[in-house]
Structures are given as structure tokens and as C-alpha cells.
PDB file of N, CA and C in Angstrom:
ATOM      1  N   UNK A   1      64.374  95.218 242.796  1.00  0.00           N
ATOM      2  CA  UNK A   1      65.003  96.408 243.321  1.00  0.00           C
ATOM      3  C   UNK A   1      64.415  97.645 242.662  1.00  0.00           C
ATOM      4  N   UNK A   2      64.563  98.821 243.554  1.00  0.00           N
ATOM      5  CA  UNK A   2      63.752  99.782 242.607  1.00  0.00           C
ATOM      6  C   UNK A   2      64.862 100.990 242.688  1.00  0.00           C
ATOM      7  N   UNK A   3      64.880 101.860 241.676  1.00  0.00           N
ATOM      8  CA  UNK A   3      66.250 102.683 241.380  1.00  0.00           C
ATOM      9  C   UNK A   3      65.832 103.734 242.067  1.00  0.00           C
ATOM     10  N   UNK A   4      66.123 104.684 242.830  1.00  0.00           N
ATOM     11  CA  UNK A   4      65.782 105.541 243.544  1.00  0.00           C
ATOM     12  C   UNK A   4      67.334 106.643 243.505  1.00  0.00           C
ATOM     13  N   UNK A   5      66.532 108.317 243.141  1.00  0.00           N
ATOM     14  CA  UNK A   5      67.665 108.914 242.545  1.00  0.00           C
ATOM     15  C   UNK A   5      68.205 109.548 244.129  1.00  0.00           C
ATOM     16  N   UNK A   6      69.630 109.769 243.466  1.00  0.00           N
ATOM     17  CA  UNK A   6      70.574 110.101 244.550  1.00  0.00           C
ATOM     18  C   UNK A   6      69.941 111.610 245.637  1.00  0.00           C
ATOM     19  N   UNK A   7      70.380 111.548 246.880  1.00  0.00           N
ATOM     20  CA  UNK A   7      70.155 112.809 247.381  1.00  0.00           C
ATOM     21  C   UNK A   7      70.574 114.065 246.750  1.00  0.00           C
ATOM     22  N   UNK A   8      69.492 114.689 246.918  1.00  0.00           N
ATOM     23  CA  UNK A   8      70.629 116.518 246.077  1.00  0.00           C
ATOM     24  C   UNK A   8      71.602 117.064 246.869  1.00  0.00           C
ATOM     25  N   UNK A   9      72.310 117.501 246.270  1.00  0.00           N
ATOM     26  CA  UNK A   9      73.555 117.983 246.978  1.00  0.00           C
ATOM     27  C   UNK A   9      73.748 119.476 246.459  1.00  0.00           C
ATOM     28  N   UNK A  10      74.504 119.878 247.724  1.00  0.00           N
ATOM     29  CA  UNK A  10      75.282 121.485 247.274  1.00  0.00           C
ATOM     30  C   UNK A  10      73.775 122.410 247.045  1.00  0.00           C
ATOM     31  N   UNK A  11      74.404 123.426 245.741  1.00  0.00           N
ATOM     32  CA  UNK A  11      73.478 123.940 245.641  1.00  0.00           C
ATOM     33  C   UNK A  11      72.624 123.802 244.304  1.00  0.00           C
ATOM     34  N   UNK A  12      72.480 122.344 243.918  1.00  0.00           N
ATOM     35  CA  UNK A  12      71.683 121.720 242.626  1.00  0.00           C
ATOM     36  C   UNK A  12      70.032 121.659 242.970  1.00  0.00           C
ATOM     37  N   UNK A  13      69.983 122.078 244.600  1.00  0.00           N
ATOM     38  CA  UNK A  13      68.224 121.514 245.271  1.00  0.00           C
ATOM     39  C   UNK A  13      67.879 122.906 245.039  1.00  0.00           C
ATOM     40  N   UNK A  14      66.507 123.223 244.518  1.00  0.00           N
ATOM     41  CA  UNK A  14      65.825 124.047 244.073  1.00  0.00           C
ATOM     42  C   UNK A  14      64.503 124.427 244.819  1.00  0.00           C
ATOM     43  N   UNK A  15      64.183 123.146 245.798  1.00  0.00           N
ATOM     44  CA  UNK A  15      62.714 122.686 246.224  1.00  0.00           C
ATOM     45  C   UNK A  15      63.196 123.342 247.725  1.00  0.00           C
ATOM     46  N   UNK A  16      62.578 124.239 248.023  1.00  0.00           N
ATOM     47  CA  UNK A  16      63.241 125.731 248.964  1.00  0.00           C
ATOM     48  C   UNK A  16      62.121 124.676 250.307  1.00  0.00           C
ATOM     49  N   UNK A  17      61.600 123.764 249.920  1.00  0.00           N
ATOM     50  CA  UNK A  17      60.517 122.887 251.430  1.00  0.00           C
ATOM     51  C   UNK A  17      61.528 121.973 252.384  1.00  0.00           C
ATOM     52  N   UNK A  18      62.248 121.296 251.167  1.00  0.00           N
ATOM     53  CA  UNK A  18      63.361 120.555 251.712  1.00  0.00           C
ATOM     54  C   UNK A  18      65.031 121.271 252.165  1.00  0.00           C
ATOM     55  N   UNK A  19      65.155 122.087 251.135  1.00  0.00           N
ATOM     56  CA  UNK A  19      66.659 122.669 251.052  1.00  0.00           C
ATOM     57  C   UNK A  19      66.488 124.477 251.511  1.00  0.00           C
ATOM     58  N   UNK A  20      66.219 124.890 252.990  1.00  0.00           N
ATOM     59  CA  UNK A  20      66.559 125.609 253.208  1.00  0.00           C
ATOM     60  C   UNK A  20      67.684 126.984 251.937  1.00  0.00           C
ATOM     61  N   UNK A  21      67.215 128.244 251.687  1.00  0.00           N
ATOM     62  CA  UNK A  21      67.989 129.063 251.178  1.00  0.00           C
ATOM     63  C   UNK A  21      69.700 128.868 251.748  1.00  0.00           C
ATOM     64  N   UNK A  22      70.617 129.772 251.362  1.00  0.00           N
ATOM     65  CA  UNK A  22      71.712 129.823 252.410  1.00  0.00           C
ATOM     66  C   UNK A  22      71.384 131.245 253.216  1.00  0.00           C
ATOM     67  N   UNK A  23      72.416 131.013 254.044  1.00  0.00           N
ATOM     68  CA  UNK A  23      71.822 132.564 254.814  1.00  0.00           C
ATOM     69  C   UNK A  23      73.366 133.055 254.491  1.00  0.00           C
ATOM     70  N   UNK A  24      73.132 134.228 255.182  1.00  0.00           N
ATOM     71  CA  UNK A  24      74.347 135.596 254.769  1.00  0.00           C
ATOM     72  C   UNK A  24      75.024 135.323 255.883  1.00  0.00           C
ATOM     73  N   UNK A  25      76.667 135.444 256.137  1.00  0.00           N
ATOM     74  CA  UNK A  25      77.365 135.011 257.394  1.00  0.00           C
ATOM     75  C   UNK A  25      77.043 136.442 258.064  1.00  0.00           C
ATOM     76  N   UNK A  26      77.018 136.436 259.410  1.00  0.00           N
ATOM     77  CA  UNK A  26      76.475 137.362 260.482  1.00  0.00           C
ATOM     78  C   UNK A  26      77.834 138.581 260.285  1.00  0.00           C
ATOM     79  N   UNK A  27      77.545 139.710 260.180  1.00  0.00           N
ATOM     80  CA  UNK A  27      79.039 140.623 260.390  1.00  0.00           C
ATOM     81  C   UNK A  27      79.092 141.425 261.673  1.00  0.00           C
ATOM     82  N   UNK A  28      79.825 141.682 262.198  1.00  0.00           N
ATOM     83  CA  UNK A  28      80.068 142.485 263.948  1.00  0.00           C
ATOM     84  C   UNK A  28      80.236 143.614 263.724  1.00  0.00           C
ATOM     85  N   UNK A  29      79.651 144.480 264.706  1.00  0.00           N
ATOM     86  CA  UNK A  29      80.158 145.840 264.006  1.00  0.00           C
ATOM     87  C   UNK A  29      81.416 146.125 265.116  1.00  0.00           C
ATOM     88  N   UNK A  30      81.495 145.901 265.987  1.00  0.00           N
ATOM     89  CA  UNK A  30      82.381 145.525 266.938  1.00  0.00           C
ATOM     90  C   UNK A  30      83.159 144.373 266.986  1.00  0.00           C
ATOM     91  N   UNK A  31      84.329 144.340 267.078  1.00  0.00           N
ATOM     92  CA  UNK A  31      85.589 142.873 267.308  1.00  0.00           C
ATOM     93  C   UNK A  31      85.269 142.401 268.259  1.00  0.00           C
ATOM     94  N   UNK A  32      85.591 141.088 267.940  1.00  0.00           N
ATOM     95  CA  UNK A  32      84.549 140.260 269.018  1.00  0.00           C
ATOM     96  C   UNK A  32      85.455 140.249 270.250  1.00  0.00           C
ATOM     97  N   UNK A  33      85.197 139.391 271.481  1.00  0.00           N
ATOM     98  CA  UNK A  33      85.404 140.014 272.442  1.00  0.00           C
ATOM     99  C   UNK A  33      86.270 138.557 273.545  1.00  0.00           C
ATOM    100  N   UNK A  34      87.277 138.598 273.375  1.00  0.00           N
ATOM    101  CA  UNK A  34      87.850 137.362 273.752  1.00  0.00           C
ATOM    102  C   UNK A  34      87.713 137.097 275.039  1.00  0.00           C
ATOM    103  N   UNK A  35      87.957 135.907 275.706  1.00  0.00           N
ATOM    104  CA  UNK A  35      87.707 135.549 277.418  1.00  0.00           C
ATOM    105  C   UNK A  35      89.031 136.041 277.794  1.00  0.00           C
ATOM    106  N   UNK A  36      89.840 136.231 277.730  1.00  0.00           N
ATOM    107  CA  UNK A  36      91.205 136.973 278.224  1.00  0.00           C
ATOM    108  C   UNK A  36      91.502 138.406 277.765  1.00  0.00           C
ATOM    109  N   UNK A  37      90.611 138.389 276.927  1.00  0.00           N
ATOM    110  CA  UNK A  37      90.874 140.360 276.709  1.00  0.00           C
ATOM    111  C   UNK A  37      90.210 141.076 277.871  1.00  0.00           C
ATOM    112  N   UNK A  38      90.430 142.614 277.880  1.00  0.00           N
ATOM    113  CA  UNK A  38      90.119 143.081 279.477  1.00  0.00           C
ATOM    114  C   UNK A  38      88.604 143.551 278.982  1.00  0.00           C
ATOM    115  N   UNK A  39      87.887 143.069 280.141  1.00  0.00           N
ATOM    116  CA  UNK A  39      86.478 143.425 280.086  1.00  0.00           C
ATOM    117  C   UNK A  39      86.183 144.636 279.484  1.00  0.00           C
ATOM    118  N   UNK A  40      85.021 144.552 278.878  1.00  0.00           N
ATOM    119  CA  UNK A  40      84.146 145.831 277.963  1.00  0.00           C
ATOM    120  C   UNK A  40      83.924 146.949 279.080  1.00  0.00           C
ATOM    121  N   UNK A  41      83.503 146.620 280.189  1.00  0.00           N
ATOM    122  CA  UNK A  41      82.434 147.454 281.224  1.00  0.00           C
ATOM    123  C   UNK A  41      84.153 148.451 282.086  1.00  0.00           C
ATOM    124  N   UNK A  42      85.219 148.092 281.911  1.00  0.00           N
ATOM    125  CA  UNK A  42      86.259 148.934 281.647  1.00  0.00           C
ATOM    126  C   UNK A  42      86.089 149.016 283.671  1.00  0.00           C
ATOM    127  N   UNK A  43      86.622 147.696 284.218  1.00  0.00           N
ATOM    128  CA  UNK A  43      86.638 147.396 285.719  1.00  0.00           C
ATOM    129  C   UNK A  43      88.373 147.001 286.033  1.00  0.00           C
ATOM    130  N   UNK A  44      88.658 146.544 284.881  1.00  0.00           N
ATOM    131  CA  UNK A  44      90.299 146.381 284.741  1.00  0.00           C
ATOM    132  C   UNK A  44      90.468 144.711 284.830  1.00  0.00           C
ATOM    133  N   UNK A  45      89.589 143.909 285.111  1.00  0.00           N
ATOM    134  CA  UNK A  45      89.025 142.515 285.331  1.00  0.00           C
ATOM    135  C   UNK A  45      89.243 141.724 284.032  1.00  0.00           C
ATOM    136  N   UNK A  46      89.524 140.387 283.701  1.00  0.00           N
ATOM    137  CA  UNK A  46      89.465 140.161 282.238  1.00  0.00           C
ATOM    138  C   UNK A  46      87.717 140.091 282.079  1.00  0.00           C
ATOM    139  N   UNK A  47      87.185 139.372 280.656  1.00  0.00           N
ATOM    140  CA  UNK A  47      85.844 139.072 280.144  1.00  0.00           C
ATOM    141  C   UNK A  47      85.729 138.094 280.957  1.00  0.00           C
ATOM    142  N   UNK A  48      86.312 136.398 281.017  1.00  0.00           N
ATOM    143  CA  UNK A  48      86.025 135.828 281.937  1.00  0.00           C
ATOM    144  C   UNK A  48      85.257 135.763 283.102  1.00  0.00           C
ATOM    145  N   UNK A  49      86.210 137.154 284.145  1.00  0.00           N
ATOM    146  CA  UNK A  49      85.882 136.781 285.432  1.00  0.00           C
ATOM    147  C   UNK A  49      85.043 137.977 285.775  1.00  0.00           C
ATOM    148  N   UNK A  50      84.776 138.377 284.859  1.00  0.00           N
ATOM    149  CA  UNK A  50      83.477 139.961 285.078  1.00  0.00           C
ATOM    150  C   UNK A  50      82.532 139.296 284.226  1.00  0.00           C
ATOM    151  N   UNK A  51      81.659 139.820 283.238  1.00  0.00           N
ATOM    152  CA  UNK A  51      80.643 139.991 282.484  1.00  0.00           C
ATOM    153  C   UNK A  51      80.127 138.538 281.674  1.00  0.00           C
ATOM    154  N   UNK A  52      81.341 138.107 281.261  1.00  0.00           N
ATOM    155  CA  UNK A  52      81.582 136.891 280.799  1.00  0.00           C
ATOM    156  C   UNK A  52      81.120 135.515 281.224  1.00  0.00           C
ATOM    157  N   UNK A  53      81.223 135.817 282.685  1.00  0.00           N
ATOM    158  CA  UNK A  53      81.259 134.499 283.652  1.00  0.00           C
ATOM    159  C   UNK A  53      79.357 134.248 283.494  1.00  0.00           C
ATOM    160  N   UNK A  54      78.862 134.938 283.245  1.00  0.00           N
ATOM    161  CA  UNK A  54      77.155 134.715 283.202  1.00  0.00           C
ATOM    162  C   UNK A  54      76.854 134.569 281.699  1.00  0.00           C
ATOM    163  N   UNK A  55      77.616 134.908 280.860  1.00  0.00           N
ATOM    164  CA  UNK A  55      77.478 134.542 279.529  1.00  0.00           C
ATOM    165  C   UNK A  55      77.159 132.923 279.326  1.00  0.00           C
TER     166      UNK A  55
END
């Protein structure tokens, strides 16, 4: 049998080829924009069934 060391975990991996950096969470500068809130484009329609529906 041959001993083979455990996977790295968290943030102990150093080797940036295998273990991706972390990235920064994305911030909105605008509130995001729900499928039942009333459309952005201001038609009186919800997001859904206006702008949304091609999203």
C-alpha cells in the first residue's frame, strides 16, 4: 500500500494551479429585482410578464 497525503482543504492550499484564489461576493448597486415586483421599464406589468419573460 502506498500512503498518499490527504486532499487540501479550506484555505490551507497555497498552489494557486490547483486551488483557484477566492473571489469577492458581487455587490448591486441597485436591489435586485424580483419576478413579482412591478417592472423596471415602469409599464405597470409585473418583471415576469414584461422584461423578465426573455431573461
Amino acid at each position: 500500500m502506498t500512503d498518499k497525503s490527504p486532499a487540501p482543504t479550506g484555505s490551507s492550499c497555497t498552489n494557486t494551479s490547483c486551488c483557484p484564489p477566492p473571489q469577492s461576493p458581487v455587490t448591486r448597486e441597485a436591489p435586485k429585482v424580483g419576478r413579482n415586483d412591478p417592472c423596471v421599464c415602469g409599464n405597470g406589468r409585473k418583471y415576469k410578464k414584461c422584461c423578465g419573460k426573455n431573461a
